[in-house]
Each structure stands twice: as structure tokens, then as C-alpha cells.
C-alpha atoms as a PDB file:
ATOM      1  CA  UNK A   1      -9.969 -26.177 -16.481  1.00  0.00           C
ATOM      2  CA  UNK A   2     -11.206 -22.471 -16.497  1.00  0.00           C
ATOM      3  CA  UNK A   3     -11.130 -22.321 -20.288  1.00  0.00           C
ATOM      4  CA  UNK A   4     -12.833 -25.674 -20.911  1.00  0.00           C
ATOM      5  CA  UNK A   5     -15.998 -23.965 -18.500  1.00  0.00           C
ATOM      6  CA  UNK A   6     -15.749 -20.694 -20.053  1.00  0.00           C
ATOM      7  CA  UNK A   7     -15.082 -18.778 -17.172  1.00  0.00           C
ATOM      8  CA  UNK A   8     -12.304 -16.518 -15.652  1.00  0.00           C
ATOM      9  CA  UNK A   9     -10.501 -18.063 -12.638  1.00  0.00           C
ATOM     10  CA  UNK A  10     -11.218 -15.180  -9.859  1.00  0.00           C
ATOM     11  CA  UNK A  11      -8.879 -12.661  -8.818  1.00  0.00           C
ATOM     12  CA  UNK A  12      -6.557 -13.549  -5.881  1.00  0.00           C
ATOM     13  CA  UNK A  13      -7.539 -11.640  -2.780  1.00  0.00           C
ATOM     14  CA  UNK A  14      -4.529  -9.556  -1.001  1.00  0.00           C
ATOM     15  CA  UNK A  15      -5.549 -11.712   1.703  1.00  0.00           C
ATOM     16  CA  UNK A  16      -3.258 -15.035  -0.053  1.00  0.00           C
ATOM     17  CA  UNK A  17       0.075 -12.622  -0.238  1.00  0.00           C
ATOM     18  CA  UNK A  18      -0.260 -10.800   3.109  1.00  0.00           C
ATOM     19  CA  UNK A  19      -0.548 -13.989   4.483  1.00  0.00           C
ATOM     20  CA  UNK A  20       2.044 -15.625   3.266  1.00  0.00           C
ATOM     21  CA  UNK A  21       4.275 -13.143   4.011  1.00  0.00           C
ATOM     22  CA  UNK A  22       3.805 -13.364   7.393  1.00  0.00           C
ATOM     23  CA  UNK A  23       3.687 -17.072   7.370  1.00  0.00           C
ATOM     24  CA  UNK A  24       7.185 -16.570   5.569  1.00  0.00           C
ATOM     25  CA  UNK A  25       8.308 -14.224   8.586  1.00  0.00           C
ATOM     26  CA  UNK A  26       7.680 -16.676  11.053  1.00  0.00           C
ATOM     27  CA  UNK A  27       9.559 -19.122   9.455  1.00  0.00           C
ATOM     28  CA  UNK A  28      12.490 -16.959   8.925  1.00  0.00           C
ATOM     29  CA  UNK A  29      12.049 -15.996  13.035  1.00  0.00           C
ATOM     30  CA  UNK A  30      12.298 -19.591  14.351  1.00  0.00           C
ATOM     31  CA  UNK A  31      15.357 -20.238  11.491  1.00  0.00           C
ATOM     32  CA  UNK A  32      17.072 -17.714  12.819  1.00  0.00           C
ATOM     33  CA  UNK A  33      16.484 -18.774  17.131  1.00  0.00           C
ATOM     34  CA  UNK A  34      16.640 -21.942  16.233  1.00  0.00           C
ATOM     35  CA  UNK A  35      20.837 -22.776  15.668  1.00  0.00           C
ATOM     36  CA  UNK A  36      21.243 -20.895  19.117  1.00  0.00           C
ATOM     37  CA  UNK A  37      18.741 -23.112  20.878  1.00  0.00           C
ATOM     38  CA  UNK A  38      20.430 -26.522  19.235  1.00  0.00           C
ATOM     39  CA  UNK A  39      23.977 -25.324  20.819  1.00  0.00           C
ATOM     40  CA  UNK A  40      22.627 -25.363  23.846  1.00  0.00           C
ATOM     41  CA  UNK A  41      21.097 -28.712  23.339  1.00  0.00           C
ATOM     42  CA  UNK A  42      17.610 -27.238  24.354  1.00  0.00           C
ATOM     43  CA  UNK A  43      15.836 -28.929  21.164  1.00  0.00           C
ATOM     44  CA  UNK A  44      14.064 -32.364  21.301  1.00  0.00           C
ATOM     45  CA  UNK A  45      14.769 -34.492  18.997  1.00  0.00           C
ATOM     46  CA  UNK A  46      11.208 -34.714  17.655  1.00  0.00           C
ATOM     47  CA  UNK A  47      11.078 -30.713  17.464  1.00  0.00           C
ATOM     48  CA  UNK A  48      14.422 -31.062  15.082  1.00  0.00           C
ATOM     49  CA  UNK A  49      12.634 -33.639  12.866  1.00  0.00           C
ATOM     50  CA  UNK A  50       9.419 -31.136  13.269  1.00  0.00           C
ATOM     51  CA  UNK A  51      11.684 -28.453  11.623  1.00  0.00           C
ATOM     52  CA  UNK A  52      13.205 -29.962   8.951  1.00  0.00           C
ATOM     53  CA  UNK A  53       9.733 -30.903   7.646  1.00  0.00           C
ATOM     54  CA  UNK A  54       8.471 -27.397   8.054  1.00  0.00           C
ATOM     55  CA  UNK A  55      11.263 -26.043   5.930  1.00  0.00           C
ATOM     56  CA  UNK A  56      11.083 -28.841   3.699  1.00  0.00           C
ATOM     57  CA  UNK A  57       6.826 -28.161   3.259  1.00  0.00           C
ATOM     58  CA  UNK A  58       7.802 -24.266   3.216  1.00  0.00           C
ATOM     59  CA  UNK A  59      10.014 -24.701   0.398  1.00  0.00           C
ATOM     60  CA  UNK A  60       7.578 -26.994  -1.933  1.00  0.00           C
ATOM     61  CA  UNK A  61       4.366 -25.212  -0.708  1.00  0.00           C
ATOM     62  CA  UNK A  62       6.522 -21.628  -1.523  1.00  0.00           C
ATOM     63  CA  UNK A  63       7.947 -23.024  -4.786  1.00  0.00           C
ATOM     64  CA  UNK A  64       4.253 -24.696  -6.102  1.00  0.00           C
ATOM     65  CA  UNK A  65       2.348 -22.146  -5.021  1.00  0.00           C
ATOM     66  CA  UNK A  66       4.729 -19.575  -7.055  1.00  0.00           C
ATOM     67  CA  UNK A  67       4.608 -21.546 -10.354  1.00  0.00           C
ATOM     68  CA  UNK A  68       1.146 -21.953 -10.819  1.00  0.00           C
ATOM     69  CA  UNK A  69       0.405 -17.944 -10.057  1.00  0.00           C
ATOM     70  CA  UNK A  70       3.324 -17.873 -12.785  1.00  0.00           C
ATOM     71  CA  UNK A  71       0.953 -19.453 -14.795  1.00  0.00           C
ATOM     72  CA  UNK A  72      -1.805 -17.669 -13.723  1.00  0.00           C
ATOM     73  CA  UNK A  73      -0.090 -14.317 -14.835  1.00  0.00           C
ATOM     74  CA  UNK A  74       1.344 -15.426 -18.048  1.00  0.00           C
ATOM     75  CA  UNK A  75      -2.571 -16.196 -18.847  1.00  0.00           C
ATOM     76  CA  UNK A  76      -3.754 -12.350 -18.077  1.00  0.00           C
ATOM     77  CA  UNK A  77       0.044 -10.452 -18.692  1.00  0.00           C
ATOM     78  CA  UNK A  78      -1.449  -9.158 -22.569  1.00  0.00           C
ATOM     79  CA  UNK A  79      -4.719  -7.961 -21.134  1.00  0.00           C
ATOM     80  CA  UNK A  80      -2.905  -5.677 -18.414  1.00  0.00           C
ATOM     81  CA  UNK A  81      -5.027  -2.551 -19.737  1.00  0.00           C
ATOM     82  CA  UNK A  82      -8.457  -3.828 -18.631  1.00  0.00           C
ATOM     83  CA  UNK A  83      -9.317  -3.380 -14.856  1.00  0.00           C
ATOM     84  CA  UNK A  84      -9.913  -6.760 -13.948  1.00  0.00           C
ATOM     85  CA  UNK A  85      -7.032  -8.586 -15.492  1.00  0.00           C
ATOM     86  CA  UNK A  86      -4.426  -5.792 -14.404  1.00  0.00           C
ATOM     87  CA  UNK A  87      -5.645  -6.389 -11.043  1.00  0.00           C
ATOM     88  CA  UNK A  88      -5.234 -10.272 -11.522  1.00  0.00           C
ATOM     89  CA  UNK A  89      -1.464  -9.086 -13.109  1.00  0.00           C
ATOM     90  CA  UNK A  90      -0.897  -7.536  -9.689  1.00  0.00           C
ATOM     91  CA  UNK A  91      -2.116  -9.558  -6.961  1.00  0.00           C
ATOM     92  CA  UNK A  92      -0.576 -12.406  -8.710  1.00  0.00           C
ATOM     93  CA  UNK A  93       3.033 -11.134  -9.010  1.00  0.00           C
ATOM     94  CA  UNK A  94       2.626  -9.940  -4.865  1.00  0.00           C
ATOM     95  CA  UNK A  95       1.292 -13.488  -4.454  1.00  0.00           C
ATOM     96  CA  UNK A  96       4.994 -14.832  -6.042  1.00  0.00           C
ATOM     97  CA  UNK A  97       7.077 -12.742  -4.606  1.00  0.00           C
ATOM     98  CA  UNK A  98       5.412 -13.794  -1.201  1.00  0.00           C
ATOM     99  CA  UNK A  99       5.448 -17.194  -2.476  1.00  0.00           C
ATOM    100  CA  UNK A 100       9.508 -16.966  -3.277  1.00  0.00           C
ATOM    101  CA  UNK A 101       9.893 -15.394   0.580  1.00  0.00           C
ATOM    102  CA  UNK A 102       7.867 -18.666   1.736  1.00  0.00           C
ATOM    103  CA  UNK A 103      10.682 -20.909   0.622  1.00  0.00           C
ATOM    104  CA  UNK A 104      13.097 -18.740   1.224  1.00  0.00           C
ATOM    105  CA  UNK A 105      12.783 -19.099   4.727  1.00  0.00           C
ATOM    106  CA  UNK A 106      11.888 -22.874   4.542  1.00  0.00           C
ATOM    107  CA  UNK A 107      15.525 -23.003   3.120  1.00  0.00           C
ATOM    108  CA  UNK A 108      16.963 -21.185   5.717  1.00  0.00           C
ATOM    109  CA  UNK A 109      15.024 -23.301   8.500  1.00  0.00           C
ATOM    110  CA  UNK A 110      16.067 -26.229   6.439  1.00  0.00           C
ATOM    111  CA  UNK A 111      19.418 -25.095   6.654  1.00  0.00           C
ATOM    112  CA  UNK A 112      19.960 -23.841  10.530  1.00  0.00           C
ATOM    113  CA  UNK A 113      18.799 -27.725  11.222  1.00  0.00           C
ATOM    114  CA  UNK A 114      22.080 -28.666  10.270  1.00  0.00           C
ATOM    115  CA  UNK A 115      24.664 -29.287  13.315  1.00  0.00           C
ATOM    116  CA  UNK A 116      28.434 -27.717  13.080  1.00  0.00           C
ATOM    117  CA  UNK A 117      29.876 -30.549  14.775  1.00  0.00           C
ATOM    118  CA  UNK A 118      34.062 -30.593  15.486  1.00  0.00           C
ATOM    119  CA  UNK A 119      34.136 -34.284  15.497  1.00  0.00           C
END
């Protein structure tokens, strides 16, 4: 869509990775209280259905917003030397690895929804 303007798409601010990241880290908190709390049978049932969607939006919002800034690097990866595009180059690759830590710990919230039961 950029091309068929005839402009550049703008540089991703360091605000998009930063926070992600943290979004990512408080994901990754509640997955990890979250098992202990279901033991105990203090969890509704509407917060368990809550959680399982968060993990399951995590892990597509993580995993779509990774591929397109794949995309987005590919586009400006041969032009690393000049200023602007290197900085693109950067911010981009911080904004996927954030993006992979995103559903990372949508999987893992995803995953400590699931009850170990002996029966």
C-alpha cells in the first residue's frame, strides 16, 4: 500500500516494543499465579473463560503482529547502511522479538488454564 503511494511506511517508535514487552510480562505474571489460584478453587468460572481468551488473543495478536514487522524488515534488511532504514531494521526486529514474548506468554496462560484432574 506504501509503494503504490510512493511513500515510506514510518519508523516504529520504541514505544510499540517496550510496550509489548511489558504487556507480555503481565501475561506471563498471571500464567504463572494463576494454576495455584485454580487448586484452590478461588477462580470463577467466567475469569477461567476470561483467561483462555486472553492467551488465545495474546498468542494471535503476538504471532500477527510479528509477521507483518517480518515483512516490514525484509522490505528495508538491503538498505541497513542508510540511517533511516537501519533504524527501521532495528526497531522492527525489537518489535518481533517482543512480539514472539507476547505469545509466548499467551501460550503459557493458555496452558496453566488447563486442570490436572485425578479422575
Amino acid at each position: 500500500a506504501f509503494e503504490a503511494a510512493g511513500t515510506f511506511p514510518p519508523v516504529v517508535p520504541w514505544s510499540v516494543p517496550i510496550l509489548t514487552v511489558v504487556l507480555a510480562v503481565g501475561v506471563a505474571v498471571y500464567a504463572r499465579l494463576l494454576p495455584k489460584r485454580i487448586e484452590e478453587h478461588r477462580v470463577q468460572s467466567q475469569e477461567s473463560v476470561a483467561a483462555l481468551a486472553i492467551g488465545k488473543s495474546m498468542i494471535m495478536t503476538g504471532a500477527l503482529l510479528a509477521g507483518g514487522h517480518v515483512v516490514y524488515v525484509a522490505r528495508f534488511v538491503q538498505l541497513f547502511d542508510a540511517p533511516l532504514p537501519s533504524a527501521r531494521v532495528i526497531q522492527g526486529v525489537a518489535t518481533i522479538v517482543a512480539a514472539l514474548l507476547l505469545a509466548a506468554a499467551g501460550a503459557l496462560l493458555e496452558r496453566a488454564c488447563v486442570v490436572q484432574d485425578k479422575d
